[in-house]
N, C-alpha and C. Protein backbone atom coordinates (compact mmCIF):
# COMPACT_ATOMS: atom_id res chain seq x y z
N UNK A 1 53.49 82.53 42.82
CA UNK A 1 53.09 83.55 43.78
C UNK A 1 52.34 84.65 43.05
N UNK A 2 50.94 84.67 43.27
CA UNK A 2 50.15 85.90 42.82
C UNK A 2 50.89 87.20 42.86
N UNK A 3 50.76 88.39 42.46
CA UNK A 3 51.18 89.64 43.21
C UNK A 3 50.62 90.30 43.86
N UNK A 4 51.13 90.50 44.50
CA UNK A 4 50.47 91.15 46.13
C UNK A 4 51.48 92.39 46.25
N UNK A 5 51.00 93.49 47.12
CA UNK A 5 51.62 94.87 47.27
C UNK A 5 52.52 94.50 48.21
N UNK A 6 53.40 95.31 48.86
CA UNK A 6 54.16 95.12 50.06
C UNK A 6 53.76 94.65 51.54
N UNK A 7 52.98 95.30 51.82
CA UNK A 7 52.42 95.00 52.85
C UNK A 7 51.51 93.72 52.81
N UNK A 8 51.11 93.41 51.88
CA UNK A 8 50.57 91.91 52.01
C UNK A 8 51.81 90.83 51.64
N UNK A 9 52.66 91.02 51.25
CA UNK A 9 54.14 90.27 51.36
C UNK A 9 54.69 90.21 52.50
N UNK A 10 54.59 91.57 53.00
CA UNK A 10 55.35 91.79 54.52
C UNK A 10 54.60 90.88 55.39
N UNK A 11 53.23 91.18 55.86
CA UNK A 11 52.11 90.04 56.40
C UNK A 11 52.84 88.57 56.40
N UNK A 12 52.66 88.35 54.80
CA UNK A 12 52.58 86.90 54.90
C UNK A 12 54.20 86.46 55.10
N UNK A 13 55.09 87.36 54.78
CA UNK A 13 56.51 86.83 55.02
C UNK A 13 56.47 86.46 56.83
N UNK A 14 55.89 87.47 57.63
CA UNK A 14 55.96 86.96 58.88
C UNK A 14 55.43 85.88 59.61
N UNK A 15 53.87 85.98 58.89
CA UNK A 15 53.09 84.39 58.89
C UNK A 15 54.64 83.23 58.98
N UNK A 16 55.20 83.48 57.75
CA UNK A 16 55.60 82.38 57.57
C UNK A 16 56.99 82.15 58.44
N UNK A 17 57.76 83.30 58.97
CA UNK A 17 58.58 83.12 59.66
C UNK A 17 58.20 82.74 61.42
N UNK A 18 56.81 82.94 61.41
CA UNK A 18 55.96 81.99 63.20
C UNK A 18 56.39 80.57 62.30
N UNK A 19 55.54 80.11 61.13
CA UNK A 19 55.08 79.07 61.01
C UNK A 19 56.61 78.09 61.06
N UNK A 20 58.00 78.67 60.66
CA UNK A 20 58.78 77.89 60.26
C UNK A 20 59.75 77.49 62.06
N UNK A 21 59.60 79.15 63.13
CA UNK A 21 60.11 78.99 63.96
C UNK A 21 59.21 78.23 64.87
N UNK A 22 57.85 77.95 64.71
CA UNK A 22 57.19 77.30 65.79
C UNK A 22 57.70 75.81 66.09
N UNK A 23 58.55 75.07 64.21
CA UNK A 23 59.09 74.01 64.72
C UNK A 23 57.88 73.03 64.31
N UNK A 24 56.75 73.33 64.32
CA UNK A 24 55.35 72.37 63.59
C UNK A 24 55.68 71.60 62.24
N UNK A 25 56.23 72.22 61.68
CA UNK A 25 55.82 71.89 60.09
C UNK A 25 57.03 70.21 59.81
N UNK A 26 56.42 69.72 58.84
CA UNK A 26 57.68 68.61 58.61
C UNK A 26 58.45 69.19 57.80
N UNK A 27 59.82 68.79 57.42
CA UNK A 27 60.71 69.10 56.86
C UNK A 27 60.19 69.56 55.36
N UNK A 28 59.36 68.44 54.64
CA UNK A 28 59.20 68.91 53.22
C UNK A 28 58.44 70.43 53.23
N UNK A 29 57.62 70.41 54.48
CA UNK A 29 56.40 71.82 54.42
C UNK A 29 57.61 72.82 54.84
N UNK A 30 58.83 72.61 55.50
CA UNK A 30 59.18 73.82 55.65
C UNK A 30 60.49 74.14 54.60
N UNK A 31 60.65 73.16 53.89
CA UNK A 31 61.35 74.41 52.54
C UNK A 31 60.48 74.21 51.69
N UNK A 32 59.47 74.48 51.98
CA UNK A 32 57.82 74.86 50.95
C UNK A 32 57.96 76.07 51.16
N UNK A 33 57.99 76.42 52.76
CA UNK A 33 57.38 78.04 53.12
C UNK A 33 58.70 78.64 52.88
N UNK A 34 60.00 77.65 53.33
CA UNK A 34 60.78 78.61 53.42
C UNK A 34 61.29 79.50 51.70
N UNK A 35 61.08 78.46 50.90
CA UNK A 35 61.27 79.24 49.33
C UNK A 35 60.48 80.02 49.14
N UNK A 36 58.92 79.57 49.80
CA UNK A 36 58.11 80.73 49.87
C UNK A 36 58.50 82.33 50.25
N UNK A 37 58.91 82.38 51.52
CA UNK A 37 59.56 83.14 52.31
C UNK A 37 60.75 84.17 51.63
N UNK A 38 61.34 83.20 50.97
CA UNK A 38 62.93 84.14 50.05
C UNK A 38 62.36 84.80 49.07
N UNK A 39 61.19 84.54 48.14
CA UNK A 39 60.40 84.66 47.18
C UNK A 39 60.11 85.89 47.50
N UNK A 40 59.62 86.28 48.73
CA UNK A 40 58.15 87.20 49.21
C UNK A 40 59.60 88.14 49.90
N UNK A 41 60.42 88.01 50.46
CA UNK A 41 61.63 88.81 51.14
C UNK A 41 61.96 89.33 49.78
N UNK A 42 62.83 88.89 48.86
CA UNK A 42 63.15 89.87 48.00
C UNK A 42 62.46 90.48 46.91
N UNK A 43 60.55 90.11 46.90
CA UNK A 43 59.85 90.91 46.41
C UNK A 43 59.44 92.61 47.25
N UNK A 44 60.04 92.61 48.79
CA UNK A 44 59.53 93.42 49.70
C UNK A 44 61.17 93.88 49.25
N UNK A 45 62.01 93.49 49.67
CA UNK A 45 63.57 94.75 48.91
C UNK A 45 63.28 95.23 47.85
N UNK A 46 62.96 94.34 46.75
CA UNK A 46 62.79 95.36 45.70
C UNK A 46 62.07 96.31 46.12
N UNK A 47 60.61 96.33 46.66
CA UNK A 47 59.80 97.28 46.65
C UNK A 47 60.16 98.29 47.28
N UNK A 48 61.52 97.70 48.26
CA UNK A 48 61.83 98.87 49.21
C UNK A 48 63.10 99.60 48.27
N UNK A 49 63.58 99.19 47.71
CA UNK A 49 64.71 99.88 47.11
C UNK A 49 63.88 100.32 45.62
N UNK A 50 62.77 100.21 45.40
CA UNK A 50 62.26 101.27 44.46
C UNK A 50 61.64 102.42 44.79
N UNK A 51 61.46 102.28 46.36
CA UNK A 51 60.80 103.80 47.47
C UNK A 51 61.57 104.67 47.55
N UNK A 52 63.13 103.53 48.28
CA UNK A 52 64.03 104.86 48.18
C UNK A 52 64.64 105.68 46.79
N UNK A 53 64.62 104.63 45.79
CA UNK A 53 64.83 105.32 44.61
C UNK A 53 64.17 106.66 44.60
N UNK A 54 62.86 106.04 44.56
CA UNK A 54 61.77 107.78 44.20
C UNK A 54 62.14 108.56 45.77
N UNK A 55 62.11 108.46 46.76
CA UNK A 55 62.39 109.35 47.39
C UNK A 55 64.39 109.98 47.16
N UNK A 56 64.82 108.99 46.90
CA UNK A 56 66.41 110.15 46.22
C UNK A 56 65.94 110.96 45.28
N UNK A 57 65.26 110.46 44.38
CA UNK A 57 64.53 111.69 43.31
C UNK A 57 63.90 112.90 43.64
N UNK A 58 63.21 112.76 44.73
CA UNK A 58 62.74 113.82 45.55
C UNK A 58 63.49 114.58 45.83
N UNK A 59 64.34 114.11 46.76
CA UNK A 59 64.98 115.05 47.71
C UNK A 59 65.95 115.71 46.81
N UNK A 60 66.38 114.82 45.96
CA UNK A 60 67.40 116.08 44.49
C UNK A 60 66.23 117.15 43.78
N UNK A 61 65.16 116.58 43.99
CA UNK A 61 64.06 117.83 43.36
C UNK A 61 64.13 118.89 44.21
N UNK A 62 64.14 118.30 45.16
CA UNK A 62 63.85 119.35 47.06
C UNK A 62 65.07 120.12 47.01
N UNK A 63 66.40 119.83 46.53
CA UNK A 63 67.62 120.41 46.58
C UNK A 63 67.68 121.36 45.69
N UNK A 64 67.18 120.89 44.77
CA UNK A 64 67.53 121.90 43.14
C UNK A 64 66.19 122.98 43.59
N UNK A 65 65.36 122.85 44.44
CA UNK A 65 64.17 124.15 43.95
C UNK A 65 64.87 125.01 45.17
N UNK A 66 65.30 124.45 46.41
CA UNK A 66 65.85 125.55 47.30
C UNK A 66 67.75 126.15 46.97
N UNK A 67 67.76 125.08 46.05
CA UNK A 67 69.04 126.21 45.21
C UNK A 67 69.12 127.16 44.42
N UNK A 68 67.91 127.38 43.81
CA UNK A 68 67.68 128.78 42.70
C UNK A 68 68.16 129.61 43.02
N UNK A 69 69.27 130.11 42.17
CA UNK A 69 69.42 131.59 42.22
C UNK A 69 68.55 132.14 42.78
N UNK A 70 68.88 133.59 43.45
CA UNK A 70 67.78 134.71 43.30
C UNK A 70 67.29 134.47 44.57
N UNK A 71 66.99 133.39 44.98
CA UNK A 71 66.28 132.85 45.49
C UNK A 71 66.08 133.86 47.33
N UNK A 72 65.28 133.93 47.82
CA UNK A 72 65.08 135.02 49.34
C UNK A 72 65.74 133.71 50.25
N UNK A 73 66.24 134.34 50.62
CA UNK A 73 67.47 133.88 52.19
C UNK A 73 66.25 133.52 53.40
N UNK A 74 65.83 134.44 53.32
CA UNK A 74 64.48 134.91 54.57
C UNK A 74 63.36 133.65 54.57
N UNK A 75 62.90 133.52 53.14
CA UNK A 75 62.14 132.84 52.80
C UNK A 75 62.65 131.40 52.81
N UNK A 76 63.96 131.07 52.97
CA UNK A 76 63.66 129.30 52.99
C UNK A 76 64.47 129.15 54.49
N UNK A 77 64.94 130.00 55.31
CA UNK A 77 65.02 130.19 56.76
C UNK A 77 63.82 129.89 57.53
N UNK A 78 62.35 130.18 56.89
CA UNK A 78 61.26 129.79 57.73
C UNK A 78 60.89 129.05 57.27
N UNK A 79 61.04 128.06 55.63
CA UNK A 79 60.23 127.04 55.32
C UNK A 79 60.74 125.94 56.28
N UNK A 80 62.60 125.94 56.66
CA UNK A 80 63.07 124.99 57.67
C UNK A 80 62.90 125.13 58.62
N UNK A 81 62.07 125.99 59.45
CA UNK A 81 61.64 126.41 60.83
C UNK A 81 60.49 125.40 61.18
């Protein structure tokens, strides 16, 4: 399997979930697609559980800058507005 970004995994993972429910394919073509299919599914989790990674990183960034000491009351009352 070439590498392809998410969304061209996501694409073709669904391609392949018409192609396997349409019931067309013979048995050997469909645990062709279907290994295909597991291949391209847990290349799209990973990708998704490395998003949320960086976005937990975020939002602990997002936490720690509106925790500063010192910090104006006033001023992060309207950034959440």
């Amino acid at each position: 399997m070439a590498k392809k970004n998410f969304e061209e995994s996501l694409a073709k993972l669904e391609r392949i979930t018409e192609e396997l429910e349409s019931g067309d394919l013979t048995l050997e073509e469909s645990l062709k697609k279907f290994d295909e299919g597991v291949k391209l599914a847990e290349f799209c989790n990973h990708k998704l559980d490395e998003a949320q990674q960086k976005v937990n990183v975020l939002l602990k960034k997002d936490d720690i800058f509106r925790e500063k000491p010192g910090e104006d009351e006033s001023l992060s009352d309207k950034s959440e507005s």
